[in-house]
PDB file of N, CA and C in Angstrom:
ATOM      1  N   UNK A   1    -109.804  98.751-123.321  1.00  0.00           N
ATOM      2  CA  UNK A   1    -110.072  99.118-121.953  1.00  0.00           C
ATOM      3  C   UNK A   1    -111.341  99.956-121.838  1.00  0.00           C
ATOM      4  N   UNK A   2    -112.337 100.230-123.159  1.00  0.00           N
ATOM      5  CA  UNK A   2    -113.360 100.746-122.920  1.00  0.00           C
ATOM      6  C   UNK A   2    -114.005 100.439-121.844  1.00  0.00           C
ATOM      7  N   UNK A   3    -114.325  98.897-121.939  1.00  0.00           N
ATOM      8  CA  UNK A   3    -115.073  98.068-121.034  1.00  0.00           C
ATOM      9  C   UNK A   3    -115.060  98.674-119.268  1.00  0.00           C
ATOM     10  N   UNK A   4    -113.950  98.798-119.205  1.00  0.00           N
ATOM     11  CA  UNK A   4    -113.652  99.414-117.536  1.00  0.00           C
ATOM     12  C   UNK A   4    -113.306 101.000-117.381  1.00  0.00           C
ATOM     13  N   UNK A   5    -113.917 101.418-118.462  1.00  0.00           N
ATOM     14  CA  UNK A   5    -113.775 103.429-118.626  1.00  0.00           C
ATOM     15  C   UNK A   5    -112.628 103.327-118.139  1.00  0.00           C
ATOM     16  N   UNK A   6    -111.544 103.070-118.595  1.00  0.00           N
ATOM     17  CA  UNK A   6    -109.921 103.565-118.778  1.00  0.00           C
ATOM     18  C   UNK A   6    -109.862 103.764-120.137  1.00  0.00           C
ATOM     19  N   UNK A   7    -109.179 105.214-119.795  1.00  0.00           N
ATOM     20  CA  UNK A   7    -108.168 105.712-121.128  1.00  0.00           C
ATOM     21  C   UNK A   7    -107.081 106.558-121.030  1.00  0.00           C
ATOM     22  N   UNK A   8    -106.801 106.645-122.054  1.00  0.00           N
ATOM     23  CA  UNK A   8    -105.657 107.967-121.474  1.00  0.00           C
ATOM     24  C   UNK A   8    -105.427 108.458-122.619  1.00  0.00           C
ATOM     25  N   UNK A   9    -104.913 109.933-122.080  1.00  0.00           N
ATOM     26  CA  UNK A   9    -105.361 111.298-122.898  1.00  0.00           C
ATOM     27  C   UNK A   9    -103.716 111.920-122.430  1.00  0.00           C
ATOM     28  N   UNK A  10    -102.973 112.431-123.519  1.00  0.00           N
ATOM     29  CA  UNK A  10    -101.624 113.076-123.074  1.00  0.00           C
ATOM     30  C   UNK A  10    -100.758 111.966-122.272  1.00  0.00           C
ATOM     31  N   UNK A  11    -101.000 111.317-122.273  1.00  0.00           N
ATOM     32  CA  UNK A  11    -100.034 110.163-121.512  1.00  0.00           C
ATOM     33  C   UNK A  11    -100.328 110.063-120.363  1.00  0.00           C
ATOM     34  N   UNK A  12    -101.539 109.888-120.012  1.00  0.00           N
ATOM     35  CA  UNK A  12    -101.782 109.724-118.472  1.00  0.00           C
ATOM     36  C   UNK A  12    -103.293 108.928-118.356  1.00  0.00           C
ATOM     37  N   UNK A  13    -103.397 108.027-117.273  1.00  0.00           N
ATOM     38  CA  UNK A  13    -104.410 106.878-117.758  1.00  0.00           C
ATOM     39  C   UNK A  13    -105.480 107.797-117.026  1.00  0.00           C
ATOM     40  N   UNK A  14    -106.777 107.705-117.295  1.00  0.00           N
ATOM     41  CA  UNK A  14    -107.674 108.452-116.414  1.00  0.00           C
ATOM     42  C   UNK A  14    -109.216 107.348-116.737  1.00  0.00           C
ATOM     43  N   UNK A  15    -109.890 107.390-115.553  1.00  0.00           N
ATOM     44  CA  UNK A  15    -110.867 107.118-115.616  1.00  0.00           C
ATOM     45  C   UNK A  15    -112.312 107.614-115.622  1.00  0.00           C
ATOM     46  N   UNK A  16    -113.421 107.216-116.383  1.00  0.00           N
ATOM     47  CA  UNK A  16    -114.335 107.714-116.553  1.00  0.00           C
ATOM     48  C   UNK A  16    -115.123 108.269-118.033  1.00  0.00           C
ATOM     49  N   UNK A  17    -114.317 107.252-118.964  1.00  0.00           N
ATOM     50  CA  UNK A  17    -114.747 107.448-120.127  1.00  0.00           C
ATOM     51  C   UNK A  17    -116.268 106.821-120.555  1.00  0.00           C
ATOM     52  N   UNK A  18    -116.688 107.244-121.289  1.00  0.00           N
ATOM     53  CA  UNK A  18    -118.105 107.216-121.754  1.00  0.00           C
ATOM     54  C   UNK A  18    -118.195 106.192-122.485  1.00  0.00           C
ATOM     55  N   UNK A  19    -119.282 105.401-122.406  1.00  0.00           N
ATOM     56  CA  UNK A  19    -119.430 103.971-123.507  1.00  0.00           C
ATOM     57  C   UNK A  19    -119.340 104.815-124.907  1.00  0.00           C
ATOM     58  N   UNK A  20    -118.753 104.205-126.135  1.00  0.00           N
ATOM     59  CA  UNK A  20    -118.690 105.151-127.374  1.00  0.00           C
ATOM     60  C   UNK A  20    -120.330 105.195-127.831  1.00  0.00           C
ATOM     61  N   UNK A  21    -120.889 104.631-127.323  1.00  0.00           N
ATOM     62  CA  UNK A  21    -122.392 105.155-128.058  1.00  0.00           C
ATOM     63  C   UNK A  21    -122.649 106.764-127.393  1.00  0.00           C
ATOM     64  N   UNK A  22    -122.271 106.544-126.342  1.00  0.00           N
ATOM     65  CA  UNK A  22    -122.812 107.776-125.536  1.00  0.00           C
ATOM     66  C   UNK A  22    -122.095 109.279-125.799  1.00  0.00           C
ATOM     67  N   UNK A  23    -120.948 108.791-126.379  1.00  0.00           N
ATOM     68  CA  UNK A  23    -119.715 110.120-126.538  1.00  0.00           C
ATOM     69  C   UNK A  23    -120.499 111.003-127.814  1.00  0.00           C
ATOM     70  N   UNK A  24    -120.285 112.211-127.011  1.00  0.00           N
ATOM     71  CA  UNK A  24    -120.672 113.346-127.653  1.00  0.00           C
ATOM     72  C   UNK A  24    -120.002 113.439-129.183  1.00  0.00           C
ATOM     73  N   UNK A  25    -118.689 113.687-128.736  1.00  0.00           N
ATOM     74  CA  UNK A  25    -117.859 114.104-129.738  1.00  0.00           C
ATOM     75  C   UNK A  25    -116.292 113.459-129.214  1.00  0.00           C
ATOM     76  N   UNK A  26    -115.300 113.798-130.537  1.00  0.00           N
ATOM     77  CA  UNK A  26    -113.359 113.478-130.223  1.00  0.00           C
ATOM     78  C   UNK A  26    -113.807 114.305-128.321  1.00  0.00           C
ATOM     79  N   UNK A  27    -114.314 116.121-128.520  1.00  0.00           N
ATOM     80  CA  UNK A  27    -113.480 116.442-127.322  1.00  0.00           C
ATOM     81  C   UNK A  27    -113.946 115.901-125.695  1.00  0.00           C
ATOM     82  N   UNK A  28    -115.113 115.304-125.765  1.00  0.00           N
ATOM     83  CA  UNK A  28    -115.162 114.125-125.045  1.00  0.00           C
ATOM     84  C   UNK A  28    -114.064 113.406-124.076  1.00  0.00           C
ATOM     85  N   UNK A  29    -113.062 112.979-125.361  1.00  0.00           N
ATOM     86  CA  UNK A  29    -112.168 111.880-124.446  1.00  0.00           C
ATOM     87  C   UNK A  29    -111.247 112.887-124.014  1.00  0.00           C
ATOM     88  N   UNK A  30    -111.204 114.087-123.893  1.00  0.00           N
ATOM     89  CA  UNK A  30    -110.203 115.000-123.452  1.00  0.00           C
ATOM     90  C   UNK A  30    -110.135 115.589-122.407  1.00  0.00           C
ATOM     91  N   UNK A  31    -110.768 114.839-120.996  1.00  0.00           N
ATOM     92  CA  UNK A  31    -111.005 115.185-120.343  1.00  0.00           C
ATOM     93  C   UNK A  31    -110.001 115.706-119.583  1.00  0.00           C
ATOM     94  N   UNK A  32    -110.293 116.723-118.652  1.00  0.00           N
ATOM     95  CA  UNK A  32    -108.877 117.216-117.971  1.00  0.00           C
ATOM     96  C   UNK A  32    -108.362 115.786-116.581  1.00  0.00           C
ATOM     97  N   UNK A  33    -107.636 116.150-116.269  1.00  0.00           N
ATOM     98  CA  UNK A  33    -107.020 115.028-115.355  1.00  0.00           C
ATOM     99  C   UNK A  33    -107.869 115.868-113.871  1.00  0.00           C
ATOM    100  N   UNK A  34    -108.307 116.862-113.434  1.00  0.00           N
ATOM    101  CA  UNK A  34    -108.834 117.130-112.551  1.00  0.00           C
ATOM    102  C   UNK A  34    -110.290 117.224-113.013  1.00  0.00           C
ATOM    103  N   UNK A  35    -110.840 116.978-113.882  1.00  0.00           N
ATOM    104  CA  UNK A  35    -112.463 116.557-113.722  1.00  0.00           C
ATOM    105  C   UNK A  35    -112.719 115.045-113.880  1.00  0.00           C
ATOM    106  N   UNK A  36    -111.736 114.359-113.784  1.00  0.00           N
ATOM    107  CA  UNK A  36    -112.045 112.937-113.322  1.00  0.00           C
ATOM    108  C   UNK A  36    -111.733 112.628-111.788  1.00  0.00           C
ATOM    109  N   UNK A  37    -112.524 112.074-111.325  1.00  0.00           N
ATOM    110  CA  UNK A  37    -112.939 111.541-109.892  1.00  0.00           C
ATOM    111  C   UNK A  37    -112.027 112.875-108.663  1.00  0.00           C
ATOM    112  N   UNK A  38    -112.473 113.747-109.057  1.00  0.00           N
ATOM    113  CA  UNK A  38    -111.885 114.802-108.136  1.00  0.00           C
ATOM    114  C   UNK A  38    -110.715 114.789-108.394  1.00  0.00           C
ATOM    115  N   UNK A  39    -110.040 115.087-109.542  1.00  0.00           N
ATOM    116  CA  UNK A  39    -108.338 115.234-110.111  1.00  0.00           C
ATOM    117  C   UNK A  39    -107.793 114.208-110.211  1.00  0.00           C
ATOM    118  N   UNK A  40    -108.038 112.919-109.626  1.00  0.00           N
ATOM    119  CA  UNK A  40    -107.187 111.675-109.380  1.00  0.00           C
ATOM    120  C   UNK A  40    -107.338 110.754-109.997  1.00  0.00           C
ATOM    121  N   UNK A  41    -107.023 110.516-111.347  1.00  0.00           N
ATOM    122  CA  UNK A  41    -106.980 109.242-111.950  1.00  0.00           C
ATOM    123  C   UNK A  41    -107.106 107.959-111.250  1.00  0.00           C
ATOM    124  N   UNK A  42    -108.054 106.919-110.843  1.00  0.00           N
ATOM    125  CA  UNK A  42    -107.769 105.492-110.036  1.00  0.00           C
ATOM    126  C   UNK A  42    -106.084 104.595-110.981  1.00  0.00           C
ATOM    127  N   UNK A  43    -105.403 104.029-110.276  1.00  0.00           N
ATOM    128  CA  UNK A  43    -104.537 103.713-110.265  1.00  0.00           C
ATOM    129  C   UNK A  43    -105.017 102.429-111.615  1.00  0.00           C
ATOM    130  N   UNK A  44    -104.084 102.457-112.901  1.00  0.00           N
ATOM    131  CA  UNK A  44    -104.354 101.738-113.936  1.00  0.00           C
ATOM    132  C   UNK A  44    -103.119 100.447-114.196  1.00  0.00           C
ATOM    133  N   UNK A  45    -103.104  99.186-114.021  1.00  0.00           N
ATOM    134  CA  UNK A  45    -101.604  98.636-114.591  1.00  0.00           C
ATOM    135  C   UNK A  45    -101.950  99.168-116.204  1.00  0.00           C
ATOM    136  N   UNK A  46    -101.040  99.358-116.451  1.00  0.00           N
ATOM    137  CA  UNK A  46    -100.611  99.660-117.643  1.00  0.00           C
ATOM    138  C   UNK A  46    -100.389  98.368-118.842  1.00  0.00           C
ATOM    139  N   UNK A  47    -100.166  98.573-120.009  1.00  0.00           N
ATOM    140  CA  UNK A  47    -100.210  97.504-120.599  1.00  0.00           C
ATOM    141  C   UNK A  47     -98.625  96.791-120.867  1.00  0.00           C
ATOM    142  N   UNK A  48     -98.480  95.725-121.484  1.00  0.00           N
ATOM    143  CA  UNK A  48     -97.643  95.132-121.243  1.00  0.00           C
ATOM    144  C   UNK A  48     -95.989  95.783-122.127  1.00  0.00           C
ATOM    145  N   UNK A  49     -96.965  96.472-123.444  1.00  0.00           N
ATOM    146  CA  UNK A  49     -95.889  97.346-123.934  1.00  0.00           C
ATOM    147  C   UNK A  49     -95.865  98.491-123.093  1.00  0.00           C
ATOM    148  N   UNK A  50     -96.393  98.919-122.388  1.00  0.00           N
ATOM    149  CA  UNK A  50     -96.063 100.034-121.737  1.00  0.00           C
ATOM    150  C   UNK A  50     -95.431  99.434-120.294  1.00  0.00           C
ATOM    151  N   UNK A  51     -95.472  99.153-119.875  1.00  0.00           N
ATOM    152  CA  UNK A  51     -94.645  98.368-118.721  1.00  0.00           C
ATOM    153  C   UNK A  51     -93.649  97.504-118.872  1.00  0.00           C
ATOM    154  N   UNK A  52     -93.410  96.841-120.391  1.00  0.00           N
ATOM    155  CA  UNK A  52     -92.318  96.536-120.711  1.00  0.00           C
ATOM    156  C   UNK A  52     -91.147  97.914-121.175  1.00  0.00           C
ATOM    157  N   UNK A  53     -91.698  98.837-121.672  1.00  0.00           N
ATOM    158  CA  UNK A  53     -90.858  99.973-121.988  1.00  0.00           C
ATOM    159  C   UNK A  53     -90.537 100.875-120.333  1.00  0.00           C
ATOM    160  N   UNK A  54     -91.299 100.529-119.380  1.00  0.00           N
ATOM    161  CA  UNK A  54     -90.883 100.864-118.556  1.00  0.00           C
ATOM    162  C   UNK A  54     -89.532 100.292-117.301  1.00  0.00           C
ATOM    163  N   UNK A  55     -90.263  98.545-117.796  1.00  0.00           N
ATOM    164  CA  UNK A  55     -88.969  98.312-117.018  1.00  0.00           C
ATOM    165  C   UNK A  55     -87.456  98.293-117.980  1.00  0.00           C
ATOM    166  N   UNK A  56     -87.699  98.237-119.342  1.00  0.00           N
ATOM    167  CA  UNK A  56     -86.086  99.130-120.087  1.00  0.00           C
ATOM    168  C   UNK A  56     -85.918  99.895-119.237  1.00  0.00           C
ATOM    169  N   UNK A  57     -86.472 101.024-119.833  1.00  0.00           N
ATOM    170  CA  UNK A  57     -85.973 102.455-119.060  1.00  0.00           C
ATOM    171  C   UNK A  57     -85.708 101.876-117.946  1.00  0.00           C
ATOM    172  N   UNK A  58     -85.608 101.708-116.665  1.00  0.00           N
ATOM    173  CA  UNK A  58     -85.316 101.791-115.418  1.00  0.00           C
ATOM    174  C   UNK A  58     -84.190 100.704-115.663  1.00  0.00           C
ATOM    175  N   UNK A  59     -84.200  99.876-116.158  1.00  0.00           N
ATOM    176  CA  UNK A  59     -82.680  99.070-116.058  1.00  0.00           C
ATOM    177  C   UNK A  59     -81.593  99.737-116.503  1.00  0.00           C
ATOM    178  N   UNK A  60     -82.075 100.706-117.970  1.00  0.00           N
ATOM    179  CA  UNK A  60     -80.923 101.599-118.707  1.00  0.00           C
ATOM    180  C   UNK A  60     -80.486 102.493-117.808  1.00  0.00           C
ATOM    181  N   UNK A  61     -81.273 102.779-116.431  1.00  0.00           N
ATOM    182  CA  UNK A  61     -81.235 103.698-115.563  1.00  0.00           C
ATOM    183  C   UNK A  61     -80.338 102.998-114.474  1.00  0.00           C
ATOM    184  N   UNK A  62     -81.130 101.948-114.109  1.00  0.00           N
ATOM    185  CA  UNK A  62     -79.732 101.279-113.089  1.00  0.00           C
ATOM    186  C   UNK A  62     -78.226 100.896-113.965  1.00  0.00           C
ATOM    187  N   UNK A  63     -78.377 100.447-115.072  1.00  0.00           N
ATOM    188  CA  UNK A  63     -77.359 100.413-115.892  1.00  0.00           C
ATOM    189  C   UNK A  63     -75.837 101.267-115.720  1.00  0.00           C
ATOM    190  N   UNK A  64     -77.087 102.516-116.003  1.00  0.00           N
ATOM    191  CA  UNK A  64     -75.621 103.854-116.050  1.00  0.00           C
ATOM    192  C   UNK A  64     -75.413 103.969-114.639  1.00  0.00           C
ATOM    193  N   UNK A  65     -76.698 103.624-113.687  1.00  0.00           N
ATOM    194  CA  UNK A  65     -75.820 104.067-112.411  1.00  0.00           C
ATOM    195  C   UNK A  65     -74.629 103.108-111.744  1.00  0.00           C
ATOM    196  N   UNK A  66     -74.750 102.101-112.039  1.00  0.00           N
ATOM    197  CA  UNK A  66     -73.482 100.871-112.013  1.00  0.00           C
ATOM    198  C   UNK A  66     -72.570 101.603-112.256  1.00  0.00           C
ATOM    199  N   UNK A  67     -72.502 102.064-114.247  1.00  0.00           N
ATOM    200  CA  UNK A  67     -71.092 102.225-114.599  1.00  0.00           C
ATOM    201  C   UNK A  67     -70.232 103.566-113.444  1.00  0.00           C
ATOM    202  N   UNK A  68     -71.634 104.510-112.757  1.00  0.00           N
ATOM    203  CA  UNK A  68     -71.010 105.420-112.170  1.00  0.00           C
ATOM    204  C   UNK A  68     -70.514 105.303-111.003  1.00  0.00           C
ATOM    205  N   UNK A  69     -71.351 104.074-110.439  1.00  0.00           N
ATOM    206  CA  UNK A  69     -70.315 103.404-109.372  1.00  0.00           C
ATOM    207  C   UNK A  69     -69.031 102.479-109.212  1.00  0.00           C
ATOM    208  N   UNK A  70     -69.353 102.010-110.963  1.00  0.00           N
ATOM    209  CA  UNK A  70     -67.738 101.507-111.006  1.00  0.00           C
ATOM    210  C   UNK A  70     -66.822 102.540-111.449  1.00  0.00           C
ATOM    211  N   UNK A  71     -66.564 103.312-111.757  1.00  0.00           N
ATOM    212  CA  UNK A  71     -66.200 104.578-112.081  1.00  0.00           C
ATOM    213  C   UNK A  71     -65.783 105.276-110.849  1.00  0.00           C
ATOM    214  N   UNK A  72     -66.176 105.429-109.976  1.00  0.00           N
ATOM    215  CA  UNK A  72     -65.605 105.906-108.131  1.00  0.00           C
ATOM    216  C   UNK A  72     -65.101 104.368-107.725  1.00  0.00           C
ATOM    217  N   UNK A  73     -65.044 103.826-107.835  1.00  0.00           N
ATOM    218  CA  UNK A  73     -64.798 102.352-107.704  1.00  0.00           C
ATOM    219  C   UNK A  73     -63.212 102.157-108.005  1.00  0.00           C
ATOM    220  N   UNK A  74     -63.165 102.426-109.119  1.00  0.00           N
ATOM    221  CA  UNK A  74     -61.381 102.416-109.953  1.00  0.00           C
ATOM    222  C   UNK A  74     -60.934 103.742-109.379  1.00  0.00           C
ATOM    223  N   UNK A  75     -61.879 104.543-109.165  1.00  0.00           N
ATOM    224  CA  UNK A  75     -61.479 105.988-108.603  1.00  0.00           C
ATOM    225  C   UNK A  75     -60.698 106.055-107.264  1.00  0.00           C
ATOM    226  N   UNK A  76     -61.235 105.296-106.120  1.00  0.00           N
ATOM    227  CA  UNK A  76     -60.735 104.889-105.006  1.00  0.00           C
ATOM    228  C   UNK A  76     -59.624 104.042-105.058  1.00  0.00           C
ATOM    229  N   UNK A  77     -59.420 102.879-105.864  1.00  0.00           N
ATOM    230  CA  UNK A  77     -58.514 101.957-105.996  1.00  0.00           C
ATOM    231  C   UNK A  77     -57.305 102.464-106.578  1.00  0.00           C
ATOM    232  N   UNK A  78     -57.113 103.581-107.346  1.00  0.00           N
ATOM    233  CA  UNK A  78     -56.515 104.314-107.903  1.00  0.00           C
ATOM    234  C   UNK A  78     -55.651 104.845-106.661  1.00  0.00           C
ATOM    235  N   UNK A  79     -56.346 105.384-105.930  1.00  0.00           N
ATOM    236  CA  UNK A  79     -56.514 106.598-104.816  1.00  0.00           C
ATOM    237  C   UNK A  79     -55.155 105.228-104.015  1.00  0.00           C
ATOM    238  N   UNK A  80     -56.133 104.574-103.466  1.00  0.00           N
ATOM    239  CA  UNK A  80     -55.143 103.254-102.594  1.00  0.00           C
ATOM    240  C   UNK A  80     -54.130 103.172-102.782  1.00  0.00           C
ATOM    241  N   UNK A  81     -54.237 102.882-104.202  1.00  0.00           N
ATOM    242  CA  UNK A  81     -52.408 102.247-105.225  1.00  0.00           C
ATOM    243  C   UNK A  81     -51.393 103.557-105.163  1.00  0.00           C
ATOM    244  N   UNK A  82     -51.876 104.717-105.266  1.00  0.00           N
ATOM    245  CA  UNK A  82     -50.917 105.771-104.549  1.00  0.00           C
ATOM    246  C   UNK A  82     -50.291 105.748-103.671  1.00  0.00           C
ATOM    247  N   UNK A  83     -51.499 105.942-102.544  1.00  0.00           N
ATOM    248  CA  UNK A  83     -51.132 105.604-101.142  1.00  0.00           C
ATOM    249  C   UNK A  83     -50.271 104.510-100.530  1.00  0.00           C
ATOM    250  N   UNK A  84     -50.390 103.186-101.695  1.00  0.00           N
ATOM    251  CA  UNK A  84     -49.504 102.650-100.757  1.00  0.00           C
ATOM    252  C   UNK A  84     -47.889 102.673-101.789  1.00  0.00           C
ATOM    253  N   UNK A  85     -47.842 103.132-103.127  1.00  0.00           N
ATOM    254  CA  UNK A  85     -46.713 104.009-103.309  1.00  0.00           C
ATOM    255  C   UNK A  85     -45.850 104.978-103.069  1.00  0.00           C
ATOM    256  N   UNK A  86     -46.842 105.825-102.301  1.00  0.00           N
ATOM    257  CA  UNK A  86     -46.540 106.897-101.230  1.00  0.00           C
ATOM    258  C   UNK A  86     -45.830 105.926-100.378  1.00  0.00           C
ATOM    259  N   UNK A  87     -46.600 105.395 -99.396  1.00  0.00           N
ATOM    260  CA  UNK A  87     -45.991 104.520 -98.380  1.00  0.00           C
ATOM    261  C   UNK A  87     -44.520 103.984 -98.513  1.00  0.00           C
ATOM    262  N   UNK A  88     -44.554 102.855 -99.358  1.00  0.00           N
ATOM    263  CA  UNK A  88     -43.209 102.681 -99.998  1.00  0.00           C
ATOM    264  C   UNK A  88     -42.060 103.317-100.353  1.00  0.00           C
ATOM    265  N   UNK A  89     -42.154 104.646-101.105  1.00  0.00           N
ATOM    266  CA  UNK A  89     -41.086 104.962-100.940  1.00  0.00           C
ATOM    267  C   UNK A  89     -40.993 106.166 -99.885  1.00  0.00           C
ATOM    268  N   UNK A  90     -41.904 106.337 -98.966  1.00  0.00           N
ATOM    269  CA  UNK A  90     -41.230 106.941 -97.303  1.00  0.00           C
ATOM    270  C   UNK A  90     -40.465 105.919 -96.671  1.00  0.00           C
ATOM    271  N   UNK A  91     -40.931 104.092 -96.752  1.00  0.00           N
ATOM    272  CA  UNK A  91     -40.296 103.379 -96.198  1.00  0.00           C
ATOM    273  C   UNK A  91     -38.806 103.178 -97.079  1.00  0.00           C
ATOM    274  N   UNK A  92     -38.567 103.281 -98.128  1.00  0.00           N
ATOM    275  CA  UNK A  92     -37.420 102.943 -98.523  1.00  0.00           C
ATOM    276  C   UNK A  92     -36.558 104.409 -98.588  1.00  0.00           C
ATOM    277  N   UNK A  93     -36.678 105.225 -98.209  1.00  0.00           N
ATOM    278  CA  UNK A  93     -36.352 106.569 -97.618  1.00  0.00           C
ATOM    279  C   UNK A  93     -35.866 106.547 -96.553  1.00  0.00           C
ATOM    280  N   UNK A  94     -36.432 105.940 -95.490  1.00  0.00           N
ATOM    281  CA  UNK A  94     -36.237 106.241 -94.035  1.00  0.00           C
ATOM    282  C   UNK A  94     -35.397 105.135 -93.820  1.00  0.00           C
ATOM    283  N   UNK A  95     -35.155 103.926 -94.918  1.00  0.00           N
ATOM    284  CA  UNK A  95     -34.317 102.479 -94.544  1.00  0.00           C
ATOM    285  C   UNK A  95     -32.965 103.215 -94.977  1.00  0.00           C
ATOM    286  N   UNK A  96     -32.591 104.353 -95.967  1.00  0.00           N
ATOM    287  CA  UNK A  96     -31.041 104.527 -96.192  1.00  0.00           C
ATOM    288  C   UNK A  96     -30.537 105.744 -95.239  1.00  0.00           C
TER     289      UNK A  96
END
């Protein structure tokens, strides 16, 4: 990504890197995230391992949130199957 001055430094893509002929030195590519284009990195797609590790993560993320909605899920149904045990025996109560 030389070609289009993207890089990234600490895990964050930033633009405005120097052709490597031109780079001073390593602290060069270390630029802070606010001395590129007035603090704001231009918006980078990311690469395909990095956007494949991203959409993991977010499925492992919808993942667990499923199990926590099936989880209140049996929680409620639980709740029901009481209720209508409750029910039942008020009605077979009130029949003798």
């Amino acid at each position: 990504m030389t070609k289009l001055n993207i890089f990234q430094v600490n895990s964050v893509w930033q633009l405005g890197r120097l052709d490597q002929a031109n780079e001073k030195d390593e602290q060069d590519l270390q630029l802070a995230q606010e001395d590129v284009q007035g603090g704001q990195p231009e918006s980078v797609i990311p690469n395909q391992t990095e956007l494949l590790t991203q959409i993991w993560v977010e499925m492992q993320n919808m993942q667990e949130s499923m199990r926590n909605i099936n989880t209140r899920i049996d929680m409620v149904d639980q709740r029901i199957e009481r209720i209508w045990d409750t029910l039942d025996d008020i009605q077979r109560h009130q029949g003798h």
